[in-house]
Protein backbone atom coordinates (compact mmCIF):
# COMPACT_ATOMS: atom_id res chain seq x y z
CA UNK A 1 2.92 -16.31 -17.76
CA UNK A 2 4.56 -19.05 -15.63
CA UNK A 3 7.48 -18.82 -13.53
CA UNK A 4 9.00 -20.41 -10.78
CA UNK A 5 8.06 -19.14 -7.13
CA UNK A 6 9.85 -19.38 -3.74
CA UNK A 7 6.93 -22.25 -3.50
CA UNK A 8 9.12 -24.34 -5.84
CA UNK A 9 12.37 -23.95 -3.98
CA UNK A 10 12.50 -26.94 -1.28
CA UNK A 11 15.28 -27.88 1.06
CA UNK A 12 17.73 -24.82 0.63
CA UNK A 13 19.23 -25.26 4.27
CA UNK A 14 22.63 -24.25 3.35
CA UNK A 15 22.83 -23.34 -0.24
CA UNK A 16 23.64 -19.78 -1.31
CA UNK A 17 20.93 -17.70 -2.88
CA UNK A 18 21.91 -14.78 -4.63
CA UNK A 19 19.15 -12.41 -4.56
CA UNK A 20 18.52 -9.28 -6.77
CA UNK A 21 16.42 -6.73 -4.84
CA UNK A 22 15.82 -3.17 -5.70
CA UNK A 23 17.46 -0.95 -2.93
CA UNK A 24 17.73 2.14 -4.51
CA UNK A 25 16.26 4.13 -1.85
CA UNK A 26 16.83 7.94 -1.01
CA UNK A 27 19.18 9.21 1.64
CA UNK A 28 19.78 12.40 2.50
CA UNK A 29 22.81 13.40 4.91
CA UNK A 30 23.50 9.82 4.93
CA UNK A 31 20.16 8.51 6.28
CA UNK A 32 17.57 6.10 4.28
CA UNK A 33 14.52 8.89 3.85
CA UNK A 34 12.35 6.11 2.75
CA UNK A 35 12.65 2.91 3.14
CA UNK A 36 9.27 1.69 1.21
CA UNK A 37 11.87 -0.41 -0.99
CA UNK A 38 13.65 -2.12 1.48
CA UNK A 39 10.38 -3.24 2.76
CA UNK A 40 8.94 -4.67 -0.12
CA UNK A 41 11.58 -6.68 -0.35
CA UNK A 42 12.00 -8.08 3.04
CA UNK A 43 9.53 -10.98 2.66
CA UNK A 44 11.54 -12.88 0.35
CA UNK A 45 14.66 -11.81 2.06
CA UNK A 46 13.02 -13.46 5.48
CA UNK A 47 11.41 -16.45 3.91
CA UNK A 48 14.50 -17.52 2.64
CA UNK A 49 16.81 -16.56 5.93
CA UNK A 50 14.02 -18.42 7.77
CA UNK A 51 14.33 -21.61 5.97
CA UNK A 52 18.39 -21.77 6.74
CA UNK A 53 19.25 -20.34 3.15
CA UNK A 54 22.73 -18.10 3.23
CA UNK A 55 21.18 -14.94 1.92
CA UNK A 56 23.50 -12.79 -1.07
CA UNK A 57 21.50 -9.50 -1.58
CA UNK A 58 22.84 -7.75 -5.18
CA UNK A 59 21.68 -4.38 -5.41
CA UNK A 60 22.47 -1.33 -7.44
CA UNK A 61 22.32 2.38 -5.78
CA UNK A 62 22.32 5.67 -7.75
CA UNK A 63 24.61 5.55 -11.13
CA UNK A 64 28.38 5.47 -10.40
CA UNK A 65 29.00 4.42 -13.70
CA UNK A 66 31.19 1.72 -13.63
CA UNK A 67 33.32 2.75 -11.06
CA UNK A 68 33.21 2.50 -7.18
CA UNK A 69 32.03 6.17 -6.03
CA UNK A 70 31.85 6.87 -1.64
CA UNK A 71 28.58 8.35 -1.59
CA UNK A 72 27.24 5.58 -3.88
CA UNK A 73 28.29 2.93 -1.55
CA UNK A 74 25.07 0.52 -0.11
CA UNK A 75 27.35 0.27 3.25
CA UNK A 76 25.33 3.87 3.22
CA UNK A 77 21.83 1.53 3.41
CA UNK A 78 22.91 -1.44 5.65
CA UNK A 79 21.51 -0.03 8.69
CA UNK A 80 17.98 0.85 7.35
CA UNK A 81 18.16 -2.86 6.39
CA UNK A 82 18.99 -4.30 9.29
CA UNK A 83 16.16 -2.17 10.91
CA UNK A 84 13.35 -3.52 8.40
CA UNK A 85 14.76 -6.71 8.54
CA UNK A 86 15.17 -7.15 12.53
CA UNK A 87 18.16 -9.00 12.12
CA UNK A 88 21.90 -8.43 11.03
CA UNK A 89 23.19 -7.71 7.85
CA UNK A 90 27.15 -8.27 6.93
CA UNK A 91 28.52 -6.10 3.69
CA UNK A 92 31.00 -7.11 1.65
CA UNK A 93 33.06 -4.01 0.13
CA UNK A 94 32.78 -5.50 -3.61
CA UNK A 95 29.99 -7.96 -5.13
CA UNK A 96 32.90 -10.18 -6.86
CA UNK A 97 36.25 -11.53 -6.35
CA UNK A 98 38.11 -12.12 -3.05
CA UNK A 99 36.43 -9.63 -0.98
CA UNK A 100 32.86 -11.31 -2.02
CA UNK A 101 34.06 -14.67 -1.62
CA UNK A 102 35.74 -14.29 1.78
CA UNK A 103 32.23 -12.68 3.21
CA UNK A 104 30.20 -15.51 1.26
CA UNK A 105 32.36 -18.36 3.06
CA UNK A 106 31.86 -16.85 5.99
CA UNK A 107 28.15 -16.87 6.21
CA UNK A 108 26.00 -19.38 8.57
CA UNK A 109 22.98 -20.97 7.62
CA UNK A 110 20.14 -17.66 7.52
CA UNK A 111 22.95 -14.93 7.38
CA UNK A 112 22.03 -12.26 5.78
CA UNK A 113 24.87 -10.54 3.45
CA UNK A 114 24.46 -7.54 1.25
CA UNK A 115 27.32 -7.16 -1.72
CA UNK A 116 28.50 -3.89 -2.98
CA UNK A 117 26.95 -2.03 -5.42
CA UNK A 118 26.93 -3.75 -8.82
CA UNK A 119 27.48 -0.84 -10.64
CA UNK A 120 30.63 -0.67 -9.37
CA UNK A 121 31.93 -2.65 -12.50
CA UNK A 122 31.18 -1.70 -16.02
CA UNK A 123 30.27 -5.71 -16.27
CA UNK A 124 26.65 -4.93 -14.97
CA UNK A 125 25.14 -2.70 -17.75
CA UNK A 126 27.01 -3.82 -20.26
CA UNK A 127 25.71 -7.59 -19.36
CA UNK A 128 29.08 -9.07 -19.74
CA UNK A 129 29.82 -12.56 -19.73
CA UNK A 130 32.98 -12.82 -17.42
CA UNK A 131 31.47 -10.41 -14.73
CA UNK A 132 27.90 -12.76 -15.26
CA UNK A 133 30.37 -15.61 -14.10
CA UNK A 134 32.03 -13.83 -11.61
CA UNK A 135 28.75 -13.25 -9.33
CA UNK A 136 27.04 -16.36 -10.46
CA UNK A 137 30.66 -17.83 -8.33
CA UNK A 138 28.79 -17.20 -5.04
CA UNK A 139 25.41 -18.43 -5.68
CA UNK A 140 23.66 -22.12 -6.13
CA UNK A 141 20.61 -20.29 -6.61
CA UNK A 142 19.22 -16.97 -8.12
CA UNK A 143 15.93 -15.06 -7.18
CA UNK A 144 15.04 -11.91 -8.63
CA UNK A 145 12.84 -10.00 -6.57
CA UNK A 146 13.64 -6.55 -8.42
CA UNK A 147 10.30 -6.29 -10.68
CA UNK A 148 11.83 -2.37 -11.16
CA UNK A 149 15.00 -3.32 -12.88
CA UNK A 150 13.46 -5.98 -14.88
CA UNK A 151 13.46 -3.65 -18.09
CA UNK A 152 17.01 -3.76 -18.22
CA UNK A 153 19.39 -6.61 -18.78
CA UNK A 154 22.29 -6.22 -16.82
CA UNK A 155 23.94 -8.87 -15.28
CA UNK A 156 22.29 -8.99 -12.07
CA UNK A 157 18.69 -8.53 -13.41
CA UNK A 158 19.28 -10.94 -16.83
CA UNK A 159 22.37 -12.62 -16.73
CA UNK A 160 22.26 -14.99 -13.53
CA UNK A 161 19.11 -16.16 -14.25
CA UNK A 162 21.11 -18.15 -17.57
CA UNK A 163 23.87 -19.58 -15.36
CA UNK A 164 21.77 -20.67 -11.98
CA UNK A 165 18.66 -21.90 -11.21
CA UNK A 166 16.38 -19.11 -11.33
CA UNK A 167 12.81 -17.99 -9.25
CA UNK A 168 10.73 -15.13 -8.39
CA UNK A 169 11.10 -13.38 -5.23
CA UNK A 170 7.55 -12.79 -3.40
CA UNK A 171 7.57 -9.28 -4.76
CA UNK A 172 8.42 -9.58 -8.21
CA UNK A 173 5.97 -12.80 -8.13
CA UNK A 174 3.23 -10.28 -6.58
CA UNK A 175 3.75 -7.81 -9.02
CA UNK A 176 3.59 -9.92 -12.14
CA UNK A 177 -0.08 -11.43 -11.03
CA UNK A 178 -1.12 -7.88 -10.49
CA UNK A 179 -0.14 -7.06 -13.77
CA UNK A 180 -1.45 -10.50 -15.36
CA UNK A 181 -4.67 -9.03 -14.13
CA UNK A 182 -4.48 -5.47 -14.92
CA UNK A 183 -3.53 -5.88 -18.95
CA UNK A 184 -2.49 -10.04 -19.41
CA UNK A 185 -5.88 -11.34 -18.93
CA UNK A 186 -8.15 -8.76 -17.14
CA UNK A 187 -11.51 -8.66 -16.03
CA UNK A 188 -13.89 -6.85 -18.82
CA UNK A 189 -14.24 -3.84 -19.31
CA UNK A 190 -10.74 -2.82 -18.72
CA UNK A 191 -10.51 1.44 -18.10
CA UNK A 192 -7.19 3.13 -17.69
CA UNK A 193 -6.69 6.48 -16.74
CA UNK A 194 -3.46 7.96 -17.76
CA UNK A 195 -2.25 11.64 -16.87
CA UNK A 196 1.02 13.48 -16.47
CA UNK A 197 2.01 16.99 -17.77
CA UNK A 198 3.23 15.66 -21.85
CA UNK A 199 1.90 13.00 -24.26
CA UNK A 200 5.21 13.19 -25.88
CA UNK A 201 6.81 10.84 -22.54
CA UNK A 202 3.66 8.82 -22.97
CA UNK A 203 3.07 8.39 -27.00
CA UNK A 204 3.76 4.37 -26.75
CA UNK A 205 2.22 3.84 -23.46
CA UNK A 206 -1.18 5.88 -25.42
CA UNK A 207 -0.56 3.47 -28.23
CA UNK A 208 -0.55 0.50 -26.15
CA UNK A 209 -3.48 1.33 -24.51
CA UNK A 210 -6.12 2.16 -26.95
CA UNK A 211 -5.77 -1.78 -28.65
CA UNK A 212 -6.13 -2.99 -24.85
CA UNK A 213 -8.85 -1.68 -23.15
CA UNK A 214 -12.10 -0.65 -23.33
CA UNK A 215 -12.11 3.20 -22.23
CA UNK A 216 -9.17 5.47 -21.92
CA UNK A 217 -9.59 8.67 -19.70
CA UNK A 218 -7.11 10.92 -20.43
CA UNK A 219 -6.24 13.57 -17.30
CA UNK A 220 -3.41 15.82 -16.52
CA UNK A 221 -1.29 18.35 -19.24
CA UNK A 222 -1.51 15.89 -21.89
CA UNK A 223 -5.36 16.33 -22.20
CA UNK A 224 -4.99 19.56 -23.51
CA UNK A 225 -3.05 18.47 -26.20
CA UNK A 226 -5.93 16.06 -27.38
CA UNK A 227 -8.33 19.16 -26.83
CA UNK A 228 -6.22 21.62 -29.20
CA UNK A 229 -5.86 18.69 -31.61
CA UNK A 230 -10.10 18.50 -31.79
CA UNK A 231 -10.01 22.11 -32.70
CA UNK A 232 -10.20 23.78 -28.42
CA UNK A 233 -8.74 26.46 -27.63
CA UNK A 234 -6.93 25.74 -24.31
CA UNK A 235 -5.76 29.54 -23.76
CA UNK A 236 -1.91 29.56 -21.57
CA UNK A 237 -2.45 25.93 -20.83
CA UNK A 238 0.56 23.26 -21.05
CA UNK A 239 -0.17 22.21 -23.93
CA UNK A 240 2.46 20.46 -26.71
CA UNK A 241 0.64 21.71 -30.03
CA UNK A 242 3.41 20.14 -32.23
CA UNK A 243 1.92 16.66 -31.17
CA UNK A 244 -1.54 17.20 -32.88
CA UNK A 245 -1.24 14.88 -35.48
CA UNK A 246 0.13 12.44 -33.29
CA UNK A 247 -2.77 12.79 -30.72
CA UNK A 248 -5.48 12.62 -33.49
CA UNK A 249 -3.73 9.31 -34.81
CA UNK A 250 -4.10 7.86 -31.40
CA UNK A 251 -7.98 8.79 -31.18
CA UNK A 252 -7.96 7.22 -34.81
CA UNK A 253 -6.63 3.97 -33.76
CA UNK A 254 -9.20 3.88 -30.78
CA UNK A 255 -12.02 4.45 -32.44
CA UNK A 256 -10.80 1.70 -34.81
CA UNK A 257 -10.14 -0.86 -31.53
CA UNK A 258 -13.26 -0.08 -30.18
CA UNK A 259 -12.01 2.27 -26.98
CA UNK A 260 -13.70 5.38 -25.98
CA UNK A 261 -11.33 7.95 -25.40
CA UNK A 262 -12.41 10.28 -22.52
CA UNK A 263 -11.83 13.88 -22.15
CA UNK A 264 -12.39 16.41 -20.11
CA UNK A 265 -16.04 18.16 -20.35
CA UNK A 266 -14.87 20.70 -17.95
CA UNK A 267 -11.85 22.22 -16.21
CA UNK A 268 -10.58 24.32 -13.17
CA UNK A 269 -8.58 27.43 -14.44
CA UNK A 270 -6.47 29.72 -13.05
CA UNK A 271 -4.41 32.99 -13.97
CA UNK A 272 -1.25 31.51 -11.84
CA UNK A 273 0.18 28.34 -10.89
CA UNK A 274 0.31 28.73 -6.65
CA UNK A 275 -1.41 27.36 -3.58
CA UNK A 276 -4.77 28.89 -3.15
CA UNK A 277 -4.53 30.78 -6.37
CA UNK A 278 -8.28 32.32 -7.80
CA UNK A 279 -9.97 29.57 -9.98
CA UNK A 280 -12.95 28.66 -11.47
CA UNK A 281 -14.51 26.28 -13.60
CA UNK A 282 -15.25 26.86 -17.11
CA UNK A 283 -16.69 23.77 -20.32
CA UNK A 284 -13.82 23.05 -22.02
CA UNK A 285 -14.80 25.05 -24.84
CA UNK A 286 -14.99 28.18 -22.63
CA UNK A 287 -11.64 28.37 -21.47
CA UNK A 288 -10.51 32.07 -20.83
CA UNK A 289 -7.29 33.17 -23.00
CA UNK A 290 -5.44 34.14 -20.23
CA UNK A 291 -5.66 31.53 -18.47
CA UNK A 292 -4.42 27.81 -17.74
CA UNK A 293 -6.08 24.34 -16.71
CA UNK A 294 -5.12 23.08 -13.85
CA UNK A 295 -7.51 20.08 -12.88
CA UNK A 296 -10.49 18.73 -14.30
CA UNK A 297 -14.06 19.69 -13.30
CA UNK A 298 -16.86 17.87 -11.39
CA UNK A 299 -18.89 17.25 -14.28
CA UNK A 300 -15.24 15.52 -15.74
CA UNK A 301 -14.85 13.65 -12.51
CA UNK A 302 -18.54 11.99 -13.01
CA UNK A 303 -17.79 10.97 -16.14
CA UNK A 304 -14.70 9.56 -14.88
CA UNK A 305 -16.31 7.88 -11.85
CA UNK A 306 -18.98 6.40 -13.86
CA UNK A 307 -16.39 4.83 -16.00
CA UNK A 308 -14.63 3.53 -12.62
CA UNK A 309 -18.37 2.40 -11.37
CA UNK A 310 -18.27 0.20 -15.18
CA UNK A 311 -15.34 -0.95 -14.91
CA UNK A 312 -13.98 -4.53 -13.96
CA UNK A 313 -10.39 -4.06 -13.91
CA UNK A 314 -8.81 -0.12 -13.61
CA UNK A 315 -5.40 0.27 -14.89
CA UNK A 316 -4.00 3.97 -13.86
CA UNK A 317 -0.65 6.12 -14.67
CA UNK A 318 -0.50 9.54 -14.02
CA UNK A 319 -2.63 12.01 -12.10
CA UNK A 320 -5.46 14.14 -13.58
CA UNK A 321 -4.80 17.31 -12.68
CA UNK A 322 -1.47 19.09 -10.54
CA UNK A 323 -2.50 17.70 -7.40
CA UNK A 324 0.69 19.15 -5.57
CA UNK A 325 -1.00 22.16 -5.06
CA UNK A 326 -4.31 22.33 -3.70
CA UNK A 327 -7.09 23.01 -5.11
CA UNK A 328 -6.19 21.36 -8.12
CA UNK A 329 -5.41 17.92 -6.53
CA UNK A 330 -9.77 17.76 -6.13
CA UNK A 331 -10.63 15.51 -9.19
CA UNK A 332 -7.06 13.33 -8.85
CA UNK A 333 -8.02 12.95 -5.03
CA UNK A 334 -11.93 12.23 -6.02
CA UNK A 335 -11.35 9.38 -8.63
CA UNK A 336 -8.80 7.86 -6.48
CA UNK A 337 -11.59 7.54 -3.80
CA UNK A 338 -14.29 6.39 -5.62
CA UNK A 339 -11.63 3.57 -7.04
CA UNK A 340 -10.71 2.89 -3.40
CA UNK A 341 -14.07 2.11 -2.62
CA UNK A 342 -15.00 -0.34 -5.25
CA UNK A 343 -11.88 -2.36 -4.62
CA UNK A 344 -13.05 -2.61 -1.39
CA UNK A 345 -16.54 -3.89 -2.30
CA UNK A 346 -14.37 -6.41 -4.13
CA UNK A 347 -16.27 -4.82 -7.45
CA UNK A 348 -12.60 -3.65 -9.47
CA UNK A 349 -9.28 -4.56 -9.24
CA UNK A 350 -7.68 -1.63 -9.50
CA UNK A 351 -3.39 -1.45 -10.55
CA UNK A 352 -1.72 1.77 -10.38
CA UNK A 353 2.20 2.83 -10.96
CA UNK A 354 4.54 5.51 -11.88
CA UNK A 355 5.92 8.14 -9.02
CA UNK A 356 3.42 10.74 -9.44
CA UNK A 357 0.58 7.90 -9.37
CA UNK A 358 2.36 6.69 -6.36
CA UNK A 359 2.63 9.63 -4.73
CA UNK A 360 -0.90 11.15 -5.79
CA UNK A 361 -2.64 7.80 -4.20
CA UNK A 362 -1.27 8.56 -0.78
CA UNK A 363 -2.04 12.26 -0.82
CA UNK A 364 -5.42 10.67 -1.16
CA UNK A 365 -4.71 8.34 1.42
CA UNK A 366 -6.11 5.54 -0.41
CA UNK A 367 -3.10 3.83 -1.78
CA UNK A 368 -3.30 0.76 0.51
CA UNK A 369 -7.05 0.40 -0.43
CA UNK A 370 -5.96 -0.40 -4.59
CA UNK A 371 -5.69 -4.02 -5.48
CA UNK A 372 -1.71 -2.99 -6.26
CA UNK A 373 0.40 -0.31 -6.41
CA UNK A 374 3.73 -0.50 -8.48
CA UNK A 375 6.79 1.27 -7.02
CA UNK A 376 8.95 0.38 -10.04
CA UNK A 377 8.66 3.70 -12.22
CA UNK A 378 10.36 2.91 -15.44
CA UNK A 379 9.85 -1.10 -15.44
CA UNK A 380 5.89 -0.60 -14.71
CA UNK A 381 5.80 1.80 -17.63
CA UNK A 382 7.19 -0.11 -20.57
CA UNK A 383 5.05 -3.02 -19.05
CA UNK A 384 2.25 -0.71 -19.77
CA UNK A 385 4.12 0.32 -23.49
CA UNK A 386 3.52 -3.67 -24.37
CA UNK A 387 7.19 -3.79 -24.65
CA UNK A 388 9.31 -6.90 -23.26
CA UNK A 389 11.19 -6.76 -20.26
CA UNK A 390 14.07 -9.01 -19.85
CA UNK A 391 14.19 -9.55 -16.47
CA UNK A 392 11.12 -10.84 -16.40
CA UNK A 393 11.25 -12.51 -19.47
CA UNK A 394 14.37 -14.86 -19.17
CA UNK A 395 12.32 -16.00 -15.66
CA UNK A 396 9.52 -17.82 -17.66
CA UNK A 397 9.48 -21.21 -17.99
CA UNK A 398 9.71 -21.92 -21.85
């Protein structure tokens, strides 16, 4: 995979660089409730304020649909940028036209100017040529630094990149060598440990997998689906028993790739879904009738470890049990740990993604500790489903 960098760009004193970055942040009552997004992206945003470029952030924010919407507006965001940034931010109240152009003239060398939502115009999603033109009017340059919206191609995250001169931002650059790494051209052997509540949101992603790697653990709801389909009875479990033939075709194709697919041996079970709730552990094959799995057991969580403690390169989507609600965040919470700790020893490099990944690695407090965690949800998934992703793909050099 090679793309150009921000290393490549030289003298840009005074040229306009139009970059896509992914603020799509929450708010609530009109306030940025986290502003992990806007931080990612700052780097690039500095680096190229710093060396005297005029700085044209497009961004999208919630789904208006193609038409301008109040409470869709990023003037809503521009002072949780400023405040990650450290510096101003103008906003221009469209992202084309005169409005756009009159805030683009006005910028000085290392402004900082953020452009209305591109969503605003049906142009974006639909990729369309005139609206392409339109934005690439107030660049000399385009960076994408939106790794998240690089599964789509829109105007902003596909388009420019055929009309201007085109790099990766430092995040999107970062993210693409973690991946190279995770699945491209990994360290052997390669484990990944993918969980969630249904294999039927996950059925590509499984089928990607098994030809890539050399284990697959499988954690979370969708294990019980691959239990039921080997003949266990997984009592009031979530469980999709519709999908049996499809999970018994994907242990099929791994066996024929050569990846062991790893179950649970045991699980923690409980009569209700609630904090505290009675549990026990059970063997898989013991599993009361009444009852439901919530997380997997200790014996389960050595055999995932020890597949973590093998491993080279760890490639993980999805928690293993539903570590919301404790107890049954134990086994998600161990594995993380033990992961943590041999990235540190500089033994694994270890790539996680997806919001419940995301969100389980920092209930464990160990998401800082992984060689790279992914905040771009949909994007990192169909990376992970082997399927192309234009925004990335029209950035290679050919």
């Amino acid at each position: 995979m090679t793309f150009k960098t921000l290393d490549d760009l030289t003298d840009i004193a005074g040229k306009r660089v139009l970059v896509r970055v992914d603020l799509n942040v929450p708010v609530k009552d009109g306030k940025v409730t986290d502003a992990t997004r806007i931080e990612r992206v700052a780097p690039t945003i500095l680096e190229l304020s710093k060396k005297g470029a005029k700085v044209i952030l497009l961004a999208h924010f919630g789904r208006p649909k193609g038409e301008p919407v109040a409470d869709q507006s990023l003037g809503l965001i521009v002072p949780a940028v400023k405040d990650v940034l450290g510096q101003p931010v103008a906003f221009a109240e469209d992202c084309i036209g005169d409005k756009a152009k009159a805030a683009v003239d006005a910028l000085k060398d290392g402004d900082i100017l953020l452009l209305e939502n591109t969503r605003f115009h049906k142009g974006e999603e639909k990729n369309d040529a005139d609206f392409t033109k339109a934005l690439a009017a107030n660049g000399d340059i385009y960076v994408n630094d939106a790794f998240s919206a690089a599964h789509r191609a829109h105007a902003s995250t596909e388009g420019l990149a055929h009309l201007l001169p085109a790099y990766a931002g430092r995040t999107m650059q970062a993210e693409l060598e973690a991946l190279e790494k995770g699945l491209g051209n990994p360290k052997r052997p390669v484990v990944a440990i993918v969980g969630g509540a249904k294999v039927s949101t996950k059925i590509d992603l499984l089928s990607n997998l098994v030809k890539k790697v050399d284990a697959l653990v499988i954690g979370g709801g969708m294990a019980n689906t691959f239990l039921a389909a080997r003949g266990t009875n997984v009592g009031k479990s979530l469980c999709e028993h519709d999908l049996a033939d499809t999970a018994k075709q994907i242990m099929i194709d791994a066996a024929a790739a050569g990846c062991a697919i790893i179950l649970p041996e045991d699980g923690v079970v409980a009569r209700e879904f609630k904090a505290g709730a009675d549990n026990e552990v059970v063997a898989i094959d013991k599993i009361p009738a009444d009852a439901m799995v919530l997380d997997v057991g200790p014996k389960s969580v050595e055999a995932v470890n020890a597949w973590i403690s093998r491993a080279e390169t760890l490639v993980w989507n999805g928690p293993l049990g539903a570590f919301e609600i404790a107890p049954f965040d134990a086994a998600t919470v161990a594995a993380a740990k033990h992961a943590a700790d041999r990235t540190r020893e500089g033994a694994l490099i270890s790539v996680a993604g997806g919001g419940d990944t995301v969100a389980a690695l920092n209930h464990a407090g160990v998401a800082d500790d992984f060689t790279y965690v992914s905040t771009a949800g949909g994007a990192f998934l169909e990376w992970m489903e082997g399927k192309p992703l234009p925004g990335v793909d029209v950035l290679q050099q050919k």
